[in-house]
PDB file of N, CA and C in Angstrom:
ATOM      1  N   UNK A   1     122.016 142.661  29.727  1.00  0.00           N
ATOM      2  CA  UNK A   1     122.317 142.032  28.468  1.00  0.00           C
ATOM      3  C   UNK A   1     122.275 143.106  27.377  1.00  0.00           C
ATOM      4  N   UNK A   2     123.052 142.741  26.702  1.00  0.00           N
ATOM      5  CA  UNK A   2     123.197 143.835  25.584  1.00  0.00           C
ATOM      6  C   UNK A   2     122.710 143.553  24.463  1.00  0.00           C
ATOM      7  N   UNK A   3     121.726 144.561  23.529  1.00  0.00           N
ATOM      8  CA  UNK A   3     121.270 143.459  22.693  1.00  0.00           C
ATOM      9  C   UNK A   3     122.057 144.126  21.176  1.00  0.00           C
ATOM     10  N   UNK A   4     122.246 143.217  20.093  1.00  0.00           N
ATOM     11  CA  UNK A   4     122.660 143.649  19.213  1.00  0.00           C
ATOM     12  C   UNK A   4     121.153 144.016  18.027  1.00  0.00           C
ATOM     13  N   UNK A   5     121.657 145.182  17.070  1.00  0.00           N
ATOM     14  CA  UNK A   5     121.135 145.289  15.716  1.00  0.00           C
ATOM     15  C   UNK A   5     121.837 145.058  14.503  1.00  0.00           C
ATOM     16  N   UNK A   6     121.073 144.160  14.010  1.00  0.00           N
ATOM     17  CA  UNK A   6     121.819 143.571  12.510  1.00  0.00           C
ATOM     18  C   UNK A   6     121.137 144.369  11.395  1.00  0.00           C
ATOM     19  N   UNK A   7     121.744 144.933  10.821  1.00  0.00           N
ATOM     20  CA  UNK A   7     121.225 145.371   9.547  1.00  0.00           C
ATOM     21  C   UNK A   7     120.699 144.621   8.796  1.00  0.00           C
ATOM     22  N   UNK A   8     119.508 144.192   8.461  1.00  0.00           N
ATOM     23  CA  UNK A   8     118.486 143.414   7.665  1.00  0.00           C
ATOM     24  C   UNK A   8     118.990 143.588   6.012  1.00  0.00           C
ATOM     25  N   UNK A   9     119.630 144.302   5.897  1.00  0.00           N
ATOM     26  CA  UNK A   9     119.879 144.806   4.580  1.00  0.00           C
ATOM     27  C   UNK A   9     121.468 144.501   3.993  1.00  0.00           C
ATOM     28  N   UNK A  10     121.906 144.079   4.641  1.00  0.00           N
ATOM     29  CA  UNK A  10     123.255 143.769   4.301  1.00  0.00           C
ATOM     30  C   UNK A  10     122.976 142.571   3.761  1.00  0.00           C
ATOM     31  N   UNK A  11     123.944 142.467   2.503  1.00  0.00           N
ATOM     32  CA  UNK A  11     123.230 141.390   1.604  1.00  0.00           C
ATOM     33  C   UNK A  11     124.202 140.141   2.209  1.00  0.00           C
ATOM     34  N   UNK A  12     125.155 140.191   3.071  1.00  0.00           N
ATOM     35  CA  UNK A  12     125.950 139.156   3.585  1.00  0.00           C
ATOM     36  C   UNK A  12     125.402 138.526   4.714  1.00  0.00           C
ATOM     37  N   UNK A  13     124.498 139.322   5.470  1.00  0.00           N
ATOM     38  CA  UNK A  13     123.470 138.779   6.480  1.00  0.00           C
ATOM     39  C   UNK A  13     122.452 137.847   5.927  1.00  0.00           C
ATOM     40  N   UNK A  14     122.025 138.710   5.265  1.00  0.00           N
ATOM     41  CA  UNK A  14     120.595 138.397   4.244  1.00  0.00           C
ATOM     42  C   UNK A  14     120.965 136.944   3.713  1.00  0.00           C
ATOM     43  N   UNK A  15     121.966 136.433   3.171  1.00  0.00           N
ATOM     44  CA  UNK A  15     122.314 135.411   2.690  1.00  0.00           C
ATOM     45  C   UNK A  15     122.356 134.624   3.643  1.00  0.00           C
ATOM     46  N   UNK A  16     123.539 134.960   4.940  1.00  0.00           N
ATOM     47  CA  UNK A  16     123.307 133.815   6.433  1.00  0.00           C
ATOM     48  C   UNK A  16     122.280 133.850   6.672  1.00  0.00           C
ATOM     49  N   UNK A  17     121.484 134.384   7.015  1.00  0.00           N
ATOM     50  CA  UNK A  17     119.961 134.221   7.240  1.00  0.00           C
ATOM     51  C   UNK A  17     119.132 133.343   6.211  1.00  0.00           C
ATOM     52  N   UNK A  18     119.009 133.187   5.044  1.00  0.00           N
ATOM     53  CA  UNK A  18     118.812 132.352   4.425  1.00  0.00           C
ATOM     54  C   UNK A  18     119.292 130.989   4.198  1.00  0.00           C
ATOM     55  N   UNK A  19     121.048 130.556   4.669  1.00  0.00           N
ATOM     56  CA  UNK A  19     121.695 129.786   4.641  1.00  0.00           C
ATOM     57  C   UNK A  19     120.974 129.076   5.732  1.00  0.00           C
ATOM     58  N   UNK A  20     121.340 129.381   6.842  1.00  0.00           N
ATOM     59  CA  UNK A  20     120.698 129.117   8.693  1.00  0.00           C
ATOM     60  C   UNK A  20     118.981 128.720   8.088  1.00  0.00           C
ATOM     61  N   UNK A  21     118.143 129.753   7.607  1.00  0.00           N
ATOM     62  CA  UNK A  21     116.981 128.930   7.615  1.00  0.00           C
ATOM     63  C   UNK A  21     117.053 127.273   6.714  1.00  0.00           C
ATOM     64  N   UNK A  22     117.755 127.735   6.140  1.00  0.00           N
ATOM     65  CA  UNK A  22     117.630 126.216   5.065  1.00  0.00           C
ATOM     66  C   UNK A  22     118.301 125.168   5.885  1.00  0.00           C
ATOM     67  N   UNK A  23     119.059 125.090   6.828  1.00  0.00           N
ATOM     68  CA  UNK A  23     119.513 124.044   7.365  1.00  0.00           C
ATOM     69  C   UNK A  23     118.959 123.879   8.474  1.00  0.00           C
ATOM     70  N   UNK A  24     118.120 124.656   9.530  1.00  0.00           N
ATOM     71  CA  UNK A  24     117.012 124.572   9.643  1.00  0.00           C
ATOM     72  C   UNK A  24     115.725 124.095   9.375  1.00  0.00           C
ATOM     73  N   UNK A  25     115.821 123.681   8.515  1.00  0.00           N
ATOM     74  CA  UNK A  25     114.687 123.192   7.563  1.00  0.00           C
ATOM     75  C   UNK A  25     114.672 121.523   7.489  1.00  0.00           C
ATOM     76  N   UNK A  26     116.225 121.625   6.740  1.00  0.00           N
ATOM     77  CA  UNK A  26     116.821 120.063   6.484  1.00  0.00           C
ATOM     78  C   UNK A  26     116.525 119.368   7.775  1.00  0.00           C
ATOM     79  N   UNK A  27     117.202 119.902   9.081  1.00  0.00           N
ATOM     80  CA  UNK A  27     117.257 119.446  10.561  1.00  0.00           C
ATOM     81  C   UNK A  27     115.867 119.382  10.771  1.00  0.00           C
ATOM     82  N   UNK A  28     114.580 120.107  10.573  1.00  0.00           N
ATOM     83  CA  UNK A  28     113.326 119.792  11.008  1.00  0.00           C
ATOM     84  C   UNK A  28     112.930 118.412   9.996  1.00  0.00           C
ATOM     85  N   UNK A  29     113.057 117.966   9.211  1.00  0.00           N
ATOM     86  CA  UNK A  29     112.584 116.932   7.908  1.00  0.00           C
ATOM     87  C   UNK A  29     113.598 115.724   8.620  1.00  0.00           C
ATOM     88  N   UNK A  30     115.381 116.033   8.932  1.00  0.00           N
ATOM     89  CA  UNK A  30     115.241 114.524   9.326  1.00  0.00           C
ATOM     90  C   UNK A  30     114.637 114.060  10.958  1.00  0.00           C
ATOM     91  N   UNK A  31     113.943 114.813  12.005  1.00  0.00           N
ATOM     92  CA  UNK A  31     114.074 114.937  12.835  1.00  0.00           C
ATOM     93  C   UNK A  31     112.153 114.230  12.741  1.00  0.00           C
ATOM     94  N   UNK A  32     111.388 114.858  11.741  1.00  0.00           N
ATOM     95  CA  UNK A  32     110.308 114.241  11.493  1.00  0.00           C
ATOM     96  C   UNK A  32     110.461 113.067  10.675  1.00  0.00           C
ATOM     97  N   UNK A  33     111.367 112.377  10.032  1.00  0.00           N
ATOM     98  CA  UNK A  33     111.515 111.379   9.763  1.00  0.00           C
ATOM     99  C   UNK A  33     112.182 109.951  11.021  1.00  0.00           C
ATOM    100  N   UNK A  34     112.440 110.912  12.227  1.00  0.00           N
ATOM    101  CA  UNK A  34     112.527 109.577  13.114  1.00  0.00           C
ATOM    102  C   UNK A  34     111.638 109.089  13.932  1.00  0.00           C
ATOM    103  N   UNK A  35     111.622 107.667  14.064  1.00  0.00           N
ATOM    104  CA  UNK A  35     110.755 107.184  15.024  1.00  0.00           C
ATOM    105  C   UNK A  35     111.255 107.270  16.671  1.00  0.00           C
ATOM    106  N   UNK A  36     110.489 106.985  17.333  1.00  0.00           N
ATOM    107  CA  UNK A  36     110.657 106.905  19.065  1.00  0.00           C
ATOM    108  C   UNK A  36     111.551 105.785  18.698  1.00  0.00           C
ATOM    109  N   UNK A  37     111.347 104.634  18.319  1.00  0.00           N
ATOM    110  CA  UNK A  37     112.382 103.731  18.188  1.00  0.00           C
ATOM    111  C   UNK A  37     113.591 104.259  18.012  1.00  0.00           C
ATOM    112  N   UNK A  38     113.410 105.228  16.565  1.00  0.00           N
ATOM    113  CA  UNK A  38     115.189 105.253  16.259  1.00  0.00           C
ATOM    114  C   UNK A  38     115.935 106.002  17.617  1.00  0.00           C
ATOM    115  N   UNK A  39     115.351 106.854  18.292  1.00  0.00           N
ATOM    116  CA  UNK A  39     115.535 107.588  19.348  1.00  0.00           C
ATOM    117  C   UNK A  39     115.826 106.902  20.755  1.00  0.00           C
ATOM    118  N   UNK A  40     115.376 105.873  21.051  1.00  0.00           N
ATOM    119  CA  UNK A  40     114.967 105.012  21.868  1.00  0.00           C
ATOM    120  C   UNK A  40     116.478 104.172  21.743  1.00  0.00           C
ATOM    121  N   UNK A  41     116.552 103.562  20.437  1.00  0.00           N
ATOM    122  CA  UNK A  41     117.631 103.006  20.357  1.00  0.00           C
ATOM    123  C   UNK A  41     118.978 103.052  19.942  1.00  0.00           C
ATOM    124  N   UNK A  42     119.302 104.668  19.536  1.00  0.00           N
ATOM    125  CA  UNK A  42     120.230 105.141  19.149  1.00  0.00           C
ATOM    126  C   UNK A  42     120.415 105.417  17.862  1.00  0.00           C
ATOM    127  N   UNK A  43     119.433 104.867  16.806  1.00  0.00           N
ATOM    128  CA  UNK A  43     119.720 104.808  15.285  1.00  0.00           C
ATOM    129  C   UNK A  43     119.111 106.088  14.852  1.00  0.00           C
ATOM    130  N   UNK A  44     118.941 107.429  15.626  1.00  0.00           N
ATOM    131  CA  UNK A  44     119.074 108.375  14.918  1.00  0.00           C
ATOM    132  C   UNK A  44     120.544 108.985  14.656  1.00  0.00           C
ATOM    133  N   UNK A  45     121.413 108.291  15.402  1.00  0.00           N
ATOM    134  CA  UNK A  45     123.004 108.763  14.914  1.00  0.00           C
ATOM    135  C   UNK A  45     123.400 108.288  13.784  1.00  0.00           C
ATOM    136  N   UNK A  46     123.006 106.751  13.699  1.00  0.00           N
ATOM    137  CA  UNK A  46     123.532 106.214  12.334  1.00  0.00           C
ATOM    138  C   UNK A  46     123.029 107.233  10.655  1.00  0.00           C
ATOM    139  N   UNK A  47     121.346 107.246  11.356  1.00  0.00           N
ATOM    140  CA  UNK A  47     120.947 107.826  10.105  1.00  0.00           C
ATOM    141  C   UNK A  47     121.748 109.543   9.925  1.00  0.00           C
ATOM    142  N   UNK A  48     121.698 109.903  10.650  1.00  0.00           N
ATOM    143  CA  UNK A  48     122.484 111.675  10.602  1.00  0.00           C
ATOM    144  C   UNK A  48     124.052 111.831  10.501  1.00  0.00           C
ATOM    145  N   UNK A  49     124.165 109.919  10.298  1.00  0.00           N
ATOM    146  CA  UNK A  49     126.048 109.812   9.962  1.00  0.00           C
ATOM    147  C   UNK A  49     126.010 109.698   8.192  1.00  0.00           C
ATOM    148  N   UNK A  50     124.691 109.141   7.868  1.00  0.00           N
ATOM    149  CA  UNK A  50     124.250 108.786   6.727  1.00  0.00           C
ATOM    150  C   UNK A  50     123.804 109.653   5.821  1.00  0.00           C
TER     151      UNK A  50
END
């Protein structure tokens, strides 16, 4: 496997990297806002259509 290096310093990274954590973020908050129910019964699609 080949691994890549990203320049930490490129301010166009630096920004995706910040973009990606923040939606990241959003996705952890609605993901702790569901119950086993909504999961159980499908209504975590409705709410993430919502």
């Amino acid at each position: 496997m080949t691994e890549t290096v990203i320049d930490a310093g490129d301010d166009d990274t630096r920004a995706a990297r910040e973009t990606v954590e923040q939606e990241r973020s959003e996705i952890r908050e609605f993901v702790k806002g569901l119950s086993a129910d909504d999961i159980k019964s499908g209504n975590w699609f409705t709410k993430l259509c919502s």
